[in-house]
Protein backbone atom coordinates (compact mmCIF):
# COMPACT_ATOMS: atom_id res chain seq x y z
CA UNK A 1 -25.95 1.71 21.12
CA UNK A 2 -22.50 1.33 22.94
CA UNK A 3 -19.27 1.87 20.95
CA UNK A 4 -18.45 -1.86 20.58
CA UNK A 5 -22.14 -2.08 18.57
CA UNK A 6 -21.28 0.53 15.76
CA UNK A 7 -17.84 -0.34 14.94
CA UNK A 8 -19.08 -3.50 14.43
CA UNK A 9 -21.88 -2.19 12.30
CA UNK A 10 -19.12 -0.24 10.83
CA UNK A 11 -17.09 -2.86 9.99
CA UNK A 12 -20.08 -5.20 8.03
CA UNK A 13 -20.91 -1.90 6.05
CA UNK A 14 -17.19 -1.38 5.00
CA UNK A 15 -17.10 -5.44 4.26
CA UNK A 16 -20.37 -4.49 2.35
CA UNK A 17 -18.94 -1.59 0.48
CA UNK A 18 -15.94 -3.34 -0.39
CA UNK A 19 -17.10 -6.40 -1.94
CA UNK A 20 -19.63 -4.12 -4.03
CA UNK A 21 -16.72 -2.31 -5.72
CA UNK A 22 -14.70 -5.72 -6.12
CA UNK A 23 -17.73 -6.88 -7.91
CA UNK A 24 -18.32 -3.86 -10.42
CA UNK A 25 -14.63 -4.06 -10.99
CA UNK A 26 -14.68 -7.68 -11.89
CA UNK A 27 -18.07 -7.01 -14.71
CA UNK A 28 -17.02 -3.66 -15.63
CA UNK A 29 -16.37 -5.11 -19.56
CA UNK A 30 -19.62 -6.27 -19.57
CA UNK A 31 -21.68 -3.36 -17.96
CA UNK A 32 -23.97 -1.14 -19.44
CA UNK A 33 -22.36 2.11 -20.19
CA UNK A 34 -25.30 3.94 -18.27
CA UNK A 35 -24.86 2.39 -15.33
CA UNK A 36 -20.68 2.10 -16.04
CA UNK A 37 -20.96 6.01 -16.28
CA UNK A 38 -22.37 6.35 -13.02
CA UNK A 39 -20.16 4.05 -11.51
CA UNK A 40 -17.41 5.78 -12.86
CA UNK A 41 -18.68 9.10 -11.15
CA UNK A 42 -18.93 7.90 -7.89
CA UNK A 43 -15.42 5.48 -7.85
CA UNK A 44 -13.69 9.51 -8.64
CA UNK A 45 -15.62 11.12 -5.98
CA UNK A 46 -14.35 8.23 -3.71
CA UNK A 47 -11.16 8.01 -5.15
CA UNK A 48 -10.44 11.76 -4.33
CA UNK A 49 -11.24 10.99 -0.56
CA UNK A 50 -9.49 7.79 -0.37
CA UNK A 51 -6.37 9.52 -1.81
CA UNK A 52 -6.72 12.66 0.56
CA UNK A 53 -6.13 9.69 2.95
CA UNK A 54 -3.54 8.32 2.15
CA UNK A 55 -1.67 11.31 1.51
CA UNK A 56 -2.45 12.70 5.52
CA UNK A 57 -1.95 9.29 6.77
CA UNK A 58 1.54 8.62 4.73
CA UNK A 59 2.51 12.31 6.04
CA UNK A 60 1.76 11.19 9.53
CA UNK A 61 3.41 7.94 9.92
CA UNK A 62 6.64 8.30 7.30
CA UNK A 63 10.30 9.51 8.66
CA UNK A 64 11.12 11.94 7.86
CA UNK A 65 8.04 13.71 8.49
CA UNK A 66 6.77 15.33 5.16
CA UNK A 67 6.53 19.22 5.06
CA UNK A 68 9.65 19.56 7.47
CA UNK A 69 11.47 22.83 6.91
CA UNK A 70 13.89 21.86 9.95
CA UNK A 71 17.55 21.73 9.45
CA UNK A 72 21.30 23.36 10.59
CA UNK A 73 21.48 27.10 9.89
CA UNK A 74 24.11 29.24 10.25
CA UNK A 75 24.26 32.15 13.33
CA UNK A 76 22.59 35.21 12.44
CA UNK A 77 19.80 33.31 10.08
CA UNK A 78 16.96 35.32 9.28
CA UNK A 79 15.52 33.60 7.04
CA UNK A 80 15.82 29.87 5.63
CA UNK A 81 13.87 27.48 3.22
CA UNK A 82 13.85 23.39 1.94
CA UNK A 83 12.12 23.60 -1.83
CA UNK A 84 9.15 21.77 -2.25
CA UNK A 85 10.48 18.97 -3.78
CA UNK A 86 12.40 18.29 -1.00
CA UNK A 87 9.73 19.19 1.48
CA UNK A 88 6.21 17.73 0.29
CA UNK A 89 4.69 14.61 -2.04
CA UNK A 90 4.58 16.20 -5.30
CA UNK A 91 1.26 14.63 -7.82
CA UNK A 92 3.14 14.13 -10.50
CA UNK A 93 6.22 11.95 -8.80
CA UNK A 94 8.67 11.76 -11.64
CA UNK A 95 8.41 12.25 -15.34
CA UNK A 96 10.78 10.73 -18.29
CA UNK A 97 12.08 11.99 -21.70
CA UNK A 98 11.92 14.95 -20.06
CA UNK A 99 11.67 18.41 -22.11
CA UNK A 100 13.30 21.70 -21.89
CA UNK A 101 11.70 23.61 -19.51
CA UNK A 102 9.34 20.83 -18.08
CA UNK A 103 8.40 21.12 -14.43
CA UNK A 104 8.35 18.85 -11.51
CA UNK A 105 6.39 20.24 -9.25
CA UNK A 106 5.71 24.40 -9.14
CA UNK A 107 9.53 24.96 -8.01
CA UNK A 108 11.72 22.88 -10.17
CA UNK A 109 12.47 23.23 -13.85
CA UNK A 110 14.57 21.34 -16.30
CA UNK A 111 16.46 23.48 -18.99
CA UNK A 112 18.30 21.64 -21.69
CA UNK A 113 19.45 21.37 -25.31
CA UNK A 114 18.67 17.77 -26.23
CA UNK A 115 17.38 17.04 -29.89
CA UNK A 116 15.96 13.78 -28.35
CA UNK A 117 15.36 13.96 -24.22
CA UNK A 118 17.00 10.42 -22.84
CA UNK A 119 16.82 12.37 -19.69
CA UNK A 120 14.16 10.98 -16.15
CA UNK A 121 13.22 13.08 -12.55
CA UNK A 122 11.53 11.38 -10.50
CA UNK A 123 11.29 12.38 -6.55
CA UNK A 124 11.80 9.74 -4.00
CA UNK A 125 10.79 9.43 -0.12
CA UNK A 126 13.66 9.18 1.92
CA UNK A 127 13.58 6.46 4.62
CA UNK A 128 17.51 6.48 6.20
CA UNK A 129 17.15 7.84 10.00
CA UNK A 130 20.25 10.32 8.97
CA UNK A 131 18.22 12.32 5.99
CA UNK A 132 16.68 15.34 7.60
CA UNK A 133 14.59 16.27 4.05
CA UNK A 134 11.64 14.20 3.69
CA UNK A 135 12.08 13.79 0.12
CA UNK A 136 15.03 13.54 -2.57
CA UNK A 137 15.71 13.86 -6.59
CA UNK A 138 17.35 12.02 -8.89
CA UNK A 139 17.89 12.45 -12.46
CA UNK A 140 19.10 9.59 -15.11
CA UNK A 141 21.10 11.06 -17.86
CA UNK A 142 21.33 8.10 -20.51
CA UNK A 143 22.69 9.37 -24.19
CA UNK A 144 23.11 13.14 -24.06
CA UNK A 145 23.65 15.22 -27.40
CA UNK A 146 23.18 19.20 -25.70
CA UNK A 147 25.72 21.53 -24.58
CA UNK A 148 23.70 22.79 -21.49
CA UNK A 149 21.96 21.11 -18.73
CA UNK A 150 20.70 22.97 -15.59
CA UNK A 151 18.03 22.48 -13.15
CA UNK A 152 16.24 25.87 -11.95
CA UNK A 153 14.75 26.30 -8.45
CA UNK A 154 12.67 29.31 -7.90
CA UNK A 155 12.88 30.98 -4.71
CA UNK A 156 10.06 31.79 -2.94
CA UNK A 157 8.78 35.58 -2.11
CA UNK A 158 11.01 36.03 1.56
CA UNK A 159 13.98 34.89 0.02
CA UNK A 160 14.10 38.76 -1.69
CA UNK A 161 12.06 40.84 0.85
CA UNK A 162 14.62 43.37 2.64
CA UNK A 163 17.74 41.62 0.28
CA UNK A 164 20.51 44.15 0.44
CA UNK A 165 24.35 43.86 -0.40
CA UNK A 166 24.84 43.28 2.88
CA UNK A 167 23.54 39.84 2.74
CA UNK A 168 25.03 36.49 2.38
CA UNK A 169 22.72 34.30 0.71
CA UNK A 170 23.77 30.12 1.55
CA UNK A 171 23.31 27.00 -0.13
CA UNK A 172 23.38 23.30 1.31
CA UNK A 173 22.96 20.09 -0.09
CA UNK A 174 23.75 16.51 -0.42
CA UNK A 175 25.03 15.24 -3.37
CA UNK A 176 25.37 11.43 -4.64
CA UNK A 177 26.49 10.40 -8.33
CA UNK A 178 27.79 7.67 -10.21
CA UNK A 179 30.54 9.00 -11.76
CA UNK A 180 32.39 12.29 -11.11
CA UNK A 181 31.00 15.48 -12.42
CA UNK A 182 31.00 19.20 -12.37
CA UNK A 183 28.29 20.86 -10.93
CA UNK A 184 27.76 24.87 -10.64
CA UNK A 185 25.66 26.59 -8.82
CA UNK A 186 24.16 30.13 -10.17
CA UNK A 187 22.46 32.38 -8.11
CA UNK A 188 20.12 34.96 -10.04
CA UNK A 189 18.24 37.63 -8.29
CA UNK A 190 16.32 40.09 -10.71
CA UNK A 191 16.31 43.62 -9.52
CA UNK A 192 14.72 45.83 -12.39
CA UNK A 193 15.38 45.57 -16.00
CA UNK A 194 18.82 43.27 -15.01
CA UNK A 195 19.82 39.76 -13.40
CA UNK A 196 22.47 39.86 -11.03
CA UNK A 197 24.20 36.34 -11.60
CA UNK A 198 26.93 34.89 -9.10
CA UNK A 199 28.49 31.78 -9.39
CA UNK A 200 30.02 28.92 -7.15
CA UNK A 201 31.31 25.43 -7.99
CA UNK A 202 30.13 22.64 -5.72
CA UNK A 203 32.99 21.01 -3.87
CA UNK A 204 31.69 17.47 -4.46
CA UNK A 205 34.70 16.32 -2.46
CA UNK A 206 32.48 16.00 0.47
CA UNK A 207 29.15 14.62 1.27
CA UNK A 208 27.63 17.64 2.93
CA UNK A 209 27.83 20.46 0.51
CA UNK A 210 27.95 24.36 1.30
CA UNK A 211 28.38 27.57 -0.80
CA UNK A 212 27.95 31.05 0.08
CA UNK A 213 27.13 33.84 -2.18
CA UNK A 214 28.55 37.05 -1.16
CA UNK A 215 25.98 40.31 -2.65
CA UNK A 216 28.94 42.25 -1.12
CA UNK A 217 30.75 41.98 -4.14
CA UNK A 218 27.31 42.74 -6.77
CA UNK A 219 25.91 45.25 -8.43
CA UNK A 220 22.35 44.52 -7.08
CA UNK A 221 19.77 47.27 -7.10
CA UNK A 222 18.45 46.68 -3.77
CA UNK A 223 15.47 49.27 -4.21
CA UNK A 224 14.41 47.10 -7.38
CA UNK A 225 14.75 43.58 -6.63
CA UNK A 226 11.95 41.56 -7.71
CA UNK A 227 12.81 37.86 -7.81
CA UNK A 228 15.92 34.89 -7.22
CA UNK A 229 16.05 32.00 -8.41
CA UNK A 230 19.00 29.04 -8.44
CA UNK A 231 20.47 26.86 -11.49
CA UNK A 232 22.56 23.78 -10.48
CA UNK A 233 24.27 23.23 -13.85
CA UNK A 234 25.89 19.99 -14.82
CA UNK A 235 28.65 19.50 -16.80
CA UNK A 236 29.53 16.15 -18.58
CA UNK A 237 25.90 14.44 -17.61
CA UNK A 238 26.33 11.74 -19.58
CA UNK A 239 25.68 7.80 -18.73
CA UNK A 240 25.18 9.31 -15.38
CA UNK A 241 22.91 9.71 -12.01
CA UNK A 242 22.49 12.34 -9.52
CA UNK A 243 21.02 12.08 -6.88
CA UNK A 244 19.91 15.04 -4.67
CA UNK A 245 19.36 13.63 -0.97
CA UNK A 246 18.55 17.33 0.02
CA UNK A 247 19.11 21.09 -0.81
CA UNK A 248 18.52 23.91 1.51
CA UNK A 249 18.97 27.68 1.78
CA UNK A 250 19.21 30.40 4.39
CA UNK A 251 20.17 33.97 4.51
CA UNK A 252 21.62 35.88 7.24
CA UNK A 253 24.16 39.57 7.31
CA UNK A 254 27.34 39.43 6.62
CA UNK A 255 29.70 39.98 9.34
CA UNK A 256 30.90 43.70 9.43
CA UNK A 257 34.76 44.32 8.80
């Protein structure tokens, strides 16, 4: 049979296919809950290959292109990462009234004080031709009654292997709010029974946003470090929303003196 015969074939039995899940949509009140349970079955196990679809297809075709770890490093950069919020679709896009220590993703965590959470993170696919990150945060900070409110990123693994004081570890990000607040960054990097904390405020004066921390000046165990991770902490969220286009990091050597 030539080509032209089976995609039309192809196309009747996808017609076919189509119009029989239309039609056990349309009765499903009314259908025995046998056959409704077996329907149900076999709409998940298609429903897990039409999403696996989407998701490589949307990948494919969106700009930025999802899963891109590409952006400006500094000279001397040995090693550099985007978070995977920032990098790939997450399943669970956004959540609302969100609790302390809640999760987006396997990366990102939410610490705060609030009695009652009027507090949303959602991610969001970024479309301008000028974002390099495929993805970006934001967070809606309605009526706010804590005194702390931080989001942690974990670094991954690399971030710590061969970490001496030697190193200078960078941020960069991209910043958008609608009012003006204070943000700190906190670098943590757990080397034994301590947590080696340094901390930088964000210049929000300009739209591209880089801090350095200097492990020059710590008291890091480097035969005993075991894990980093970073908390951007806000101060004064209230009635507000921040917007993370992207966040980055790298580490290189410090120039020697």
């Amino acid at each position: 049979m030539s080509k032209n015969g089976v995609g039309v074939l192809q196309s009747i039995y996808q017609r076919a296919v189509s119009r029989y899940w239309a039609r056990s949509a349309r009765l499903a009140a009314k259908t025995d809950l046998s056959t409704l349970r077996k329907q149900r079955a076999r709409a998940r196990t298609l429903r897990h290959y039409l999403d696996t679809l989407i998701a490589i297809s949307e990948s494919r075709l969106a700009l930025p292109m999802i899963g891109s770890n590409a952006f400006p490093v500094p000279h001397g950069t040995e090693w550099s990462w985007r978070p995977e919020a920032w990098r790939e679709p997450l399943p669970i896009k956004g959540r609302s009234s969100v609790g302390n220590r809640e999760m987006l993703g396997d990366e990102v965590t939410l610490f705060h004080d609030c009695r009652l959470s009027e507090l949303t993170l959602r991610q969001l696919r970024n479309h301008r031709e000028a974002d390099l990150a495929p993805f970006w945060l934001r967070m809606d900070v309605f009526r706010f009654d804590g005194s702390f409110l931080s989001l942690a990123i974990d670094l991954p693994p690399e971030a710590v292997q061969g970490l001496t004081r030697n190193h200078l570890i960078r941020l960069d990000t991209n910043v958008e709010m609608e009012k003006p607040l204070e943000i700190f960054a906190r670098l943590n990097i757990k080397h034994g029974p301590n947590t080696e904390q340094i901390v930088r405020e964000l210049p929000l004066d300009a739209e591209e946003i880089s801090v350095e921390f200097d492990l020059a000046y710590s008291k890091l165990n480097e035969k005993r470090v075991e894990r980093a991770w970073l908390d951007l902490i806000f101060e004064g969220p209230e009635m507000n929303e921040v917007i993370l286009r992207d966040l980055t990091f790298s580490r290189r050597p410090r120039a020697e003196l």
